[in-house]
N, C-alpha and C. Protein backbone atom coordinates (compact mmCIF):
# COMPACT_ATOMS: atom_id res chain seq x y z
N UNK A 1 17.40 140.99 139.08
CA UNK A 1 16.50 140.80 137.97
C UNK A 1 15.54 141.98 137.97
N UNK A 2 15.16 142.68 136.63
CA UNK A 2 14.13 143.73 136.55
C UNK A 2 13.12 143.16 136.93
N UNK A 3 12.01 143.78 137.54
CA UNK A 3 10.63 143.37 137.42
C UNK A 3 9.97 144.25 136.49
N UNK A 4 9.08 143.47 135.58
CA UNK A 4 7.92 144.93 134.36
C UNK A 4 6.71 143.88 134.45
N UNK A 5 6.39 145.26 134.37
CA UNK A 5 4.48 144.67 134.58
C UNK A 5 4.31 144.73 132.83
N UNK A 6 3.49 143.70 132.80
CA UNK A 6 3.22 143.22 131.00
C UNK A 6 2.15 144.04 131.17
N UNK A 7 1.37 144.88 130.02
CA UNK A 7 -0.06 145.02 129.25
C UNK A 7 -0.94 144.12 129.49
N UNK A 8 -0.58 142.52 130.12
CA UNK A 8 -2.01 141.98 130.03
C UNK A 8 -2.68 142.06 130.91
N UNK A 9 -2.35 143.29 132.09
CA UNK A 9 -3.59 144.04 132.79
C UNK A 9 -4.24 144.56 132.38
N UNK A 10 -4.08 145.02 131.35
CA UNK A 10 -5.27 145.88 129.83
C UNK A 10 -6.17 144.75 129.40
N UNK A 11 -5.77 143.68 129.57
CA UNK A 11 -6.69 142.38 129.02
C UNK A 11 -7.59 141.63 130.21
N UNK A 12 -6.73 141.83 131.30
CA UNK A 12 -7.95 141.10 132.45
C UNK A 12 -9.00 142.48 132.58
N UNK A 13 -8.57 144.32 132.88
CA UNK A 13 -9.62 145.03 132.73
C UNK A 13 -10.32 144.73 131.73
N UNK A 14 -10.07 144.62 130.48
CA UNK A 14 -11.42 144.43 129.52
C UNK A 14 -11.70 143.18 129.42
N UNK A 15 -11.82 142.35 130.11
CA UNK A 15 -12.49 140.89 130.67
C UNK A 15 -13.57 141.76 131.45
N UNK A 16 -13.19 142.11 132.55
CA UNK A 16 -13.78 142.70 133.80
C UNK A 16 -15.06 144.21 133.20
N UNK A 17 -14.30 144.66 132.39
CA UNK A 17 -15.10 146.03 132.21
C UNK A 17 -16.26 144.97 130.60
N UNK A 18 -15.95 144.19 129.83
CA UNK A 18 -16.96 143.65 128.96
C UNK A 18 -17.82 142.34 130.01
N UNK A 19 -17.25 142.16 131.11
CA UNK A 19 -18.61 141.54 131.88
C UNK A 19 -19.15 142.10 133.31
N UNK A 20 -19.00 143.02 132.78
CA UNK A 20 -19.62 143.66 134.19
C UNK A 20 -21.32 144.14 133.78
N UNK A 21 -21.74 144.20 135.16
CA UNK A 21 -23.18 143.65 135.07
C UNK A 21 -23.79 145.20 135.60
N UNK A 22 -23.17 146.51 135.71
CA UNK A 22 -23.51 147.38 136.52
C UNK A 22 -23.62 148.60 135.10
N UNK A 23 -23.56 149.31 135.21
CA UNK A 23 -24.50 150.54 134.45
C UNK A 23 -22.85 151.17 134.19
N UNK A 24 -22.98 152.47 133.31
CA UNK A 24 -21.48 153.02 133.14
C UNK A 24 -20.69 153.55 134.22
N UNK A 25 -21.23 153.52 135.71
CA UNK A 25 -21.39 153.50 136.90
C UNK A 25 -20.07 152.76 137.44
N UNK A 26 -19.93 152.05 137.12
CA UNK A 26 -18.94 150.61 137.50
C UNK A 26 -17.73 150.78 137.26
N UNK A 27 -16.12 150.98 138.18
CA UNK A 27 -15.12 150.77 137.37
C UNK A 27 -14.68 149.47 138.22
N UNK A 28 -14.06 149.36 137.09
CA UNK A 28 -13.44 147.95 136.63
C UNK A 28 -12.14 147.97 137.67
N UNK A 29 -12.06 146.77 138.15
CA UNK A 29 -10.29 146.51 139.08
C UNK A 29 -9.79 145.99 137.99
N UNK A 30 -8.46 147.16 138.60
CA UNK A 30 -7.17 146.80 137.53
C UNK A 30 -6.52 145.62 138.14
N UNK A 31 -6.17 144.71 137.70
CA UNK A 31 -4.79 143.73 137.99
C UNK A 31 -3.60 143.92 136.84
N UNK A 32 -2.50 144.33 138.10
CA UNK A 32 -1.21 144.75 137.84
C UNK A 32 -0.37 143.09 138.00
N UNK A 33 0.21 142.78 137.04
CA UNK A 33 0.82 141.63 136.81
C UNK A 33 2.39 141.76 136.61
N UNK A 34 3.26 141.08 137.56
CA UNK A 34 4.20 140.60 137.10
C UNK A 34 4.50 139.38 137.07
N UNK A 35 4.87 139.24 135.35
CA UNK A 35 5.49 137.60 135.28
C UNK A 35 6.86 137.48 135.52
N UNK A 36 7.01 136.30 136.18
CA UNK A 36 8.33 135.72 136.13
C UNK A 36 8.40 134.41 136.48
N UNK A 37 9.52 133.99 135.80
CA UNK A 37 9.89 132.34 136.18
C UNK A 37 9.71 131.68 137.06
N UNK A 38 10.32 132.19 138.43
CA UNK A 38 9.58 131.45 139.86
C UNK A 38 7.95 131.21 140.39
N UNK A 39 7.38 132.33 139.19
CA UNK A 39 6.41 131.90 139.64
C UNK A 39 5.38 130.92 138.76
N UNK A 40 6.48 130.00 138.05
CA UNK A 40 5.33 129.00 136.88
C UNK A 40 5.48 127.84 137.85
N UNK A 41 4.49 127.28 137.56
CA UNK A 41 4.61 125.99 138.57
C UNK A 41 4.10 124.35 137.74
N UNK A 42 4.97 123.39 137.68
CA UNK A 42 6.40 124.05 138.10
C UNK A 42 6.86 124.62 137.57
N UNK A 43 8.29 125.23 137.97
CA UNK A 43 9.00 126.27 137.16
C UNK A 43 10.02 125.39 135.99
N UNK A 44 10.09 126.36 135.10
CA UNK A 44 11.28 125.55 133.72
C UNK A 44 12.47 125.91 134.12
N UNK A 45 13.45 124.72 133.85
CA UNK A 45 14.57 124.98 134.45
C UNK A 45 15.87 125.84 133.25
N UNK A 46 14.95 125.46 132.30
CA UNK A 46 15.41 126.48 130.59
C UNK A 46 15.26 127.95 130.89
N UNK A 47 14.25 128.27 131.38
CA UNK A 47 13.77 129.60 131.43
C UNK A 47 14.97 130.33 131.29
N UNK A 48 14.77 131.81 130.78
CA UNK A 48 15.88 132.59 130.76
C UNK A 48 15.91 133.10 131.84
N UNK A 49 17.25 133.73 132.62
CA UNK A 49 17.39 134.06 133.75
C UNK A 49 17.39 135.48 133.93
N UNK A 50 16.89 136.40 132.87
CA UNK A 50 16.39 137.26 133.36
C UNK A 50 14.67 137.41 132.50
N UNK A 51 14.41 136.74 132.39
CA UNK A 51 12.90 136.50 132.17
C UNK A 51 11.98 137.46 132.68
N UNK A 52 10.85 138.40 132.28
CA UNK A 52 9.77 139.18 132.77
C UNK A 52 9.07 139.18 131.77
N UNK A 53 7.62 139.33 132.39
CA UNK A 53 6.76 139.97 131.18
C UNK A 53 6.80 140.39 130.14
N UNK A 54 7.59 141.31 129.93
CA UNK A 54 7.82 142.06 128.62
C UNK A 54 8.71 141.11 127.89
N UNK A 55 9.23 139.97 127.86
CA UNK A 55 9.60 139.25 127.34
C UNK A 55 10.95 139.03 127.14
N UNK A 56 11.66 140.46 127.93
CA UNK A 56 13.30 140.88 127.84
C UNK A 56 13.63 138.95 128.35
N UNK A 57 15.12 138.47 127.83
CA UNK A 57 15.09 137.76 128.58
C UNK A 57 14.59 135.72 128.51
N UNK A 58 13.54 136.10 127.77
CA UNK A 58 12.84 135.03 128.04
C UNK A 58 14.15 134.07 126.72
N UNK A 59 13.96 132.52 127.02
CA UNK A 59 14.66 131.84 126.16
C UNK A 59 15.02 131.59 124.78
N UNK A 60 13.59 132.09 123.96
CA UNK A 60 13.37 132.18 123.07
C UNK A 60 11.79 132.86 122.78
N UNK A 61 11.34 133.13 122.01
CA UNK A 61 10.57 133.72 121.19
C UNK A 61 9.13 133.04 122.00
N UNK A 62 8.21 133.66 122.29
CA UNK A 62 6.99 132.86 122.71
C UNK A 62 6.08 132.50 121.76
N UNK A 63 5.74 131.16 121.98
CA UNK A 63 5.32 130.17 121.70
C UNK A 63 3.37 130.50 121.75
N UNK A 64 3.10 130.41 122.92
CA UNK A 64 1.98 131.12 122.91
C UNK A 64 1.79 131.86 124.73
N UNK A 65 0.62 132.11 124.92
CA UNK A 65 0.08 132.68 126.21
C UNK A 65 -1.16 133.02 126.44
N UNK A 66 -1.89 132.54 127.11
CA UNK A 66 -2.86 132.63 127.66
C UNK A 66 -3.37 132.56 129.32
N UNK A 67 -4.43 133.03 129.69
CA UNK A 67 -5.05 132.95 131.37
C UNK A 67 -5.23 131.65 130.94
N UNK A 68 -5.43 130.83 132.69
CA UNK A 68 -5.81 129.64 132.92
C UNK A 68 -6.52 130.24 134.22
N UNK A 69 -7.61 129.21 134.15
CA UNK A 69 -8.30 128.89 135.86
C UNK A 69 -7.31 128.04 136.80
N UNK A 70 -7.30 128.61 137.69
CA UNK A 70 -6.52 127.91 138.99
C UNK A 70 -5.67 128.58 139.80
N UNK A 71 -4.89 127.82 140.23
CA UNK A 71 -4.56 128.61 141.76
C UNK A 71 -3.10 128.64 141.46
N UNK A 72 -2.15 129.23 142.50
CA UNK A 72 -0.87 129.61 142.26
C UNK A 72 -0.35 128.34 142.76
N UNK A 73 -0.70 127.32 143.62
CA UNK A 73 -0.24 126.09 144.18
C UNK A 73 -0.02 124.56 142.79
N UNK A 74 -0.95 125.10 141.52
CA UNK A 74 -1.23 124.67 140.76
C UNK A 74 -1.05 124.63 139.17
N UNK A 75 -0.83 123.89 138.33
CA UNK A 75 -1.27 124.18 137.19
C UNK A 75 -2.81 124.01 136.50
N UNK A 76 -3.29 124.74 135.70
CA UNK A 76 -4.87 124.52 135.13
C UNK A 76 -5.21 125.10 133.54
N UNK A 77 -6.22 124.50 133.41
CA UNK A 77 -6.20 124.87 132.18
C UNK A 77 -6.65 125.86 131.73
N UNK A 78 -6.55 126.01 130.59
CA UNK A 78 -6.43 127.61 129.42
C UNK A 78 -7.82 127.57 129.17
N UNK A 79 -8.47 128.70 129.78
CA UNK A 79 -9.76 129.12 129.89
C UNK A 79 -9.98 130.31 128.95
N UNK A 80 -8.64 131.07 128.31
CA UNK A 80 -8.93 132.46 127.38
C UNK A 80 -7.30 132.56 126.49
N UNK A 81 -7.56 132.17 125.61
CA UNK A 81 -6.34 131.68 124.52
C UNK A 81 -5.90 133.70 123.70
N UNK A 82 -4.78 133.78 124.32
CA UNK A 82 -4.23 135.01 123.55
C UNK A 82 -3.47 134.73 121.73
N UNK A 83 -4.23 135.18 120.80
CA UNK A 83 -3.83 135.26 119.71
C UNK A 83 -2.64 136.04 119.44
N UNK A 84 -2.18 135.05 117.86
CA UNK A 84 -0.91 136.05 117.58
C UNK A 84 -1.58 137.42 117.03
N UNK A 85 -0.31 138.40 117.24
CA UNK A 85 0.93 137.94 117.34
C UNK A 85 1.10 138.32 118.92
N UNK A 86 1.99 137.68 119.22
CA UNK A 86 2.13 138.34 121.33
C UNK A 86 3.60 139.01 120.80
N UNK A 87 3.51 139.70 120.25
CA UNK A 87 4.84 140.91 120.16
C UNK A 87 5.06 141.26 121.91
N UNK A 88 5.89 142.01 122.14
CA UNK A 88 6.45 142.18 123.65
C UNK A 88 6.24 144.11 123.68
N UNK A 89 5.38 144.55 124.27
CA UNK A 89 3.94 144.21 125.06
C UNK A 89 3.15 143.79 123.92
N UNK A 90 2.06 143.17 124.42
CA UNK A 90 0.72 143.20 123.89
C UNK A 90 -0.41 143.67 124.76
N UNK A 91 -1.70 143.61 123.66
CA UNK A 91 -2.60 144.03 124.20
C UNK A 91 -3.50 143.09 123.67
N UNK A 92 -4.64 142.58 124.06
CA UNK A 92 -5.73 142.19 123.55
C UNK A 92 -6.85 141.91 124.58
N UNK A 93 -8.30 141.93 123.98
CA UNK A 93 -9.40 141.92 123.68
C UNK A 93 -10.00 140.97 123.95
N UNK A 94 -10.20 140.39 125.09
CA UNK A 94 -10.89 138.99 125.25
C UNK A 94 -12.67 138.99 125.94
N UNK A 95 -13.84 138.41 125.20
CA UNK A 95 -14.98 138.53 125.21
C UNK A 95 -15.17 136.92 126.01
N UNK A 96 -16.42 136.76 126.11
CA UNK A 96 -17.37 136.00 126.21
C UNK A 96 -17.06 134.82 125.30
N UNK A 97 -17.00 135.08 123.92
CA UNK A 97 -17.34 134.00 122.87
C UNK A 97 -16.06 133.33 123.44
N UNK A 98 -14.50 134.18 123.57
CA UNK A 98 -12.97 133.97 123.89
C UNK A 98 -13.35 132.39 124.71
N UNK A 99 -14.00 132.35 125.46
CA UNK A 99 -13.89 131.86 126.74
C UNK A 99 -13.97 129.91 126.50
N UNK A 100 -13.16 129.46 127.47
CA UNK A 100 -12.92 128.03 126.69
C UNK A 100 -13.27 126.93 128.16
N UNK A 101 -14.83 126.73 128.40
CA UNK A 101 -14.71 126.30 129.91
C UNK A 101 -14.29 124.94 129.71
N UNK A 102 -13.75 123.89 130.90
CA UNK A 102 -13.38 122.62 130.91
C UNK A 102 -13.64 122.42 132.31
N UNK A 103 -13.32 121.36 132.63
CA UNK A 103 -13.26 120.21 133.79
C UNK A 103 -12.62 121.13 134.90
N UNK A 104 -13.69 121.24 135.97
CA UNK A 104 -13.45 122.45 137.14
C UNK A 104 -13.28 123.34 136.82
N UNK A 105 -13.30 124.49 135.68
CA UNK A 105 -13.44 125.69 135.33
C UNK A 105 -14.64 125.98 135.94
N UNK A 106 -14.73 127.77 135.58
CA UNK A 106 -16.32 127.98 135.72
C UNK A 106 -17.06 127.75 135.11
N UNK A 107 -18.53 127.96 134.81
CA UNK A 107 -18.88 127.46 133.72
C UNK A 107 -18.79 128.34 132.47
N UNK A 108 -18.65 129.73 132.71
CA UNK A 108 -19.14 130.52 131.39
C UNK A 108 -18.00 132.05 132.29
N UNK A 109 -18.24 132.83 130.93
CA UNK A 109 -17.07 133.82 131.05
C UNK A 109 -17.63 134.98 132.40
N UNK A 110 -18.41 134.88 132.31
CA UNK A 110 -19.41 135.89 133.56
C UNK A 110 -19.01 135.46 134.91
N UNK A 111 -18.75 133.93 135.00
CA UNK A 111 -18.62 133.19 136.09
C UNK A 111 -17.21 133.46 136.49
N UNK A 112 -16.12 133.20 135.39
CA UNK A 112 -14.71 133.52 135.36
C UNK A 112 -14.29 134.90 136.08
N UNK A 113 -14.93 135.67 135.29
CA UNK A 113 -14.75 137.11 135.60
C UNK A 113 -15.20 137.31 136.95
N UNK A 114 -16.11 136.85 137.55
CA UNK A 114 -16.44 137.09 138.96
C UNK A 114 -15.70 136.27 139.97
N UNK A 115 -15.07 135.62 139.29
CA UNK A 115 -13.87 134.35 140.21
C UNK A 115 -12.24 135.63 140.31
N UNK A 116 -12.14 136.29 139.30
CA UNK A 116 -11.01 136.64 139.03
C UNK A 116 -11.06 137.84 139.64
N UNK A 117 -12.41 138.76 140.15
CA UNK A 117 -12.24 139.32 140.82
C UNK A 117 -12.29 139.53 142.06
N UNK A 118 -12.75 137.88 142.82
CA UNK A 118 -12.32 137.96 143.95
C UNK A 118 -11.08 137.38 144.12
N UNK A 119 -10.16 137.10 142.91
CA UNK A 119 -8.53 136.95 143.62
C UNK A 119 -8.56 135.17 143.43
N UNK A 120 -7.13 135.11 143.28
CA UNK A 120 -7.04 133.59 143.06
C UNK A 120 -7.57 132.65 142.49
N UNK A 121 -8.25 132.95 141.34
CA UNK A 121 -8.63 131.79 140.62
C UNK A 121 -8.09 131.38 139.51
N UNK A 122 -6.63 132.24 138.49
CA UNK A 122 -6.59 132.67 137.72
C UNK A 122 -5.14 133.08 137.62
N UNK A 123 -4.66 132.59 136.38
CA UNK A 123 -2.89 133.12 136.06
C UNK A 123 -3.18 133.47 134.49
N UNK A 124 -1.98 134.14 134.32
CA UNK A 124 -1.31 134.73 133.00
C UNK A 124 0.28 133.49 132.64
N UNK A 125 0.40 133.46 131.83
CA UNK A 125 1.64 132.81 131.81
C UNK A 125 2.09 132.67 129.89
N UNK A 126 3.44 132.50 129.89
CA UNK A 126 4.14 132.61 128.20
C UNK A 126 4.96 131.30 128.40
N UNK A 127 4.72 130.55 127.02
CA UNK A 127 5.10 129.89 126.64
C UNK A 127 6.52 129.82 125.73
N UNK A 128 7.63 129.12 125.90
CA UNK A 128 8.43 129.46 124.69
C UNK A 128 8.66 127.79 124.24
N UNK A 129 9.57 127.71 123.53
CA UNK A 129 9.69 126.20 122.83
C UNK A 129 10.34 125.44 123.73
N UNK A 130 11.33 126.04 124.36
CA UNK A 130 12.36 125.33 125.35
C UNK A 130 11.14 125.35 126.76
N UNK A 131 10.58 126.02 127.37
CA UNK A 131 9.75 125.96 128.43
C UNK A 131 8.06 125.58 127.98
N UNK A 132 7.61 124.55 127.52
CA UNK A 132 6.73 124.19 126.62
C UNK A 132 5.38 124.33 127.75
N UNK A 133 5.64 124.07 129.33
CA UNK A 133 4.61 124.18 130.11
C UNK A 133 4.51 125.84 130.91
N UNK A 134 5.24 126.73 129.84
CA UNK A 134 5.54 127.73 130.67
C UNK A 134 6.63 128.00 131.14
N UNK A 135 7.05 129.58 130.65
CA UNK A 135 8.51 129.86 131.36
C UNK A 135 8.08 131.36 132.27
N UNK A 136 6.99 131.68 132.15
CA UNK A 136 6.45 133.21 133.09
C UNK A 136 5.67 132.94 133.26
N UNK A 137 4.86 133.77 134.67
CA UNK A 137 3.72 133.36 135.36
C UNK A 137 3.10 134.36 136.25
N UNK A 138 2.23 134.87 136.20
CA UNK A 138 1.55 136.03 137.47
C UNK A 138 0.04 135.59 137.54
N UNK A 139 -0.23 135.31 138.80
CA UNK A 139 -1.44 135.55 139.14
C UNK A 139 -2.12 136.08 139.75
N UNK A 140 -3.38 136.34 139.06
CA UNK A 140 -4.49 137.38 138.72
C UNK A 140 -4.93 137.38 140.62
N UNK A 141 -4.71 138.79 140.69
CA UNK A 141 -5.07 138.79 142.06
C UNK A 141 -5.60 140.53 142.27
């Protein structure tokens, strides 16, 4: 199976570089992401079998995708909702206002962002119709 790192390391840096608290001084940690099937939890047994990030693969057409708070042992909820269209790569833009806290989240996007950069609090994952809880998965580390 290929491995490809998706663009939505362009989206956790500008999480990281729009809440950072330091002067123009500051660079931002990159997180390099690869999704794939084994790592949704649980995993879909639809998933396409050569499934990655870039979407080569995947079962059908995605559905949607967004970060969630939580751990790789886990599923959690969607804390920063990616808009259409998620063409294969994308890129986008996620702020403060983006930010969607719930039940054991952090409380606010400042909080997120400082969770995500110490590692493990936090996944990427794509949705398709046949894998409705997720058919790709990388977490933010």
């Amino acid at each position: 199976m290929t491995r490809a790192l998706i663009l939505v390391c362009l989206v956790v840096v500008a999480l990281v570089v729009a809440c950072s608290n330091e002067e123009s001084t500051a660079q931002p940690k990159v997180f390099n992401l690869t999704l794939l099937p084994q790592n949704e939890t649980p995993p879909c047994a639809d998933a396409g079998v050569s499934a990655t990030g870039t979407y080569s693969g995947l079962s059908g057409p995605p559905t949607a995708s967004h970060i969630h708070s939580g751990t790789p042992a886990a599923a959690g909820p969607v804390v920063l909702p990616f808009s259409a269209p998620l063409d294969s790569p994308f890129t986008k833009t996620l702020t403060a206002s983006d930010y969607l806290p719930g039940t054991g989240t952090p409380p606010d996007f400042a909080s997120f962002v400082t969770a995500l950069k110490a590692g493990g609090a936090g996944y990427v994952n794509v949705h398709t119709a046949d894998c409705k809880g997720g058919e790709i998965r990388a977490e933010v580390q």
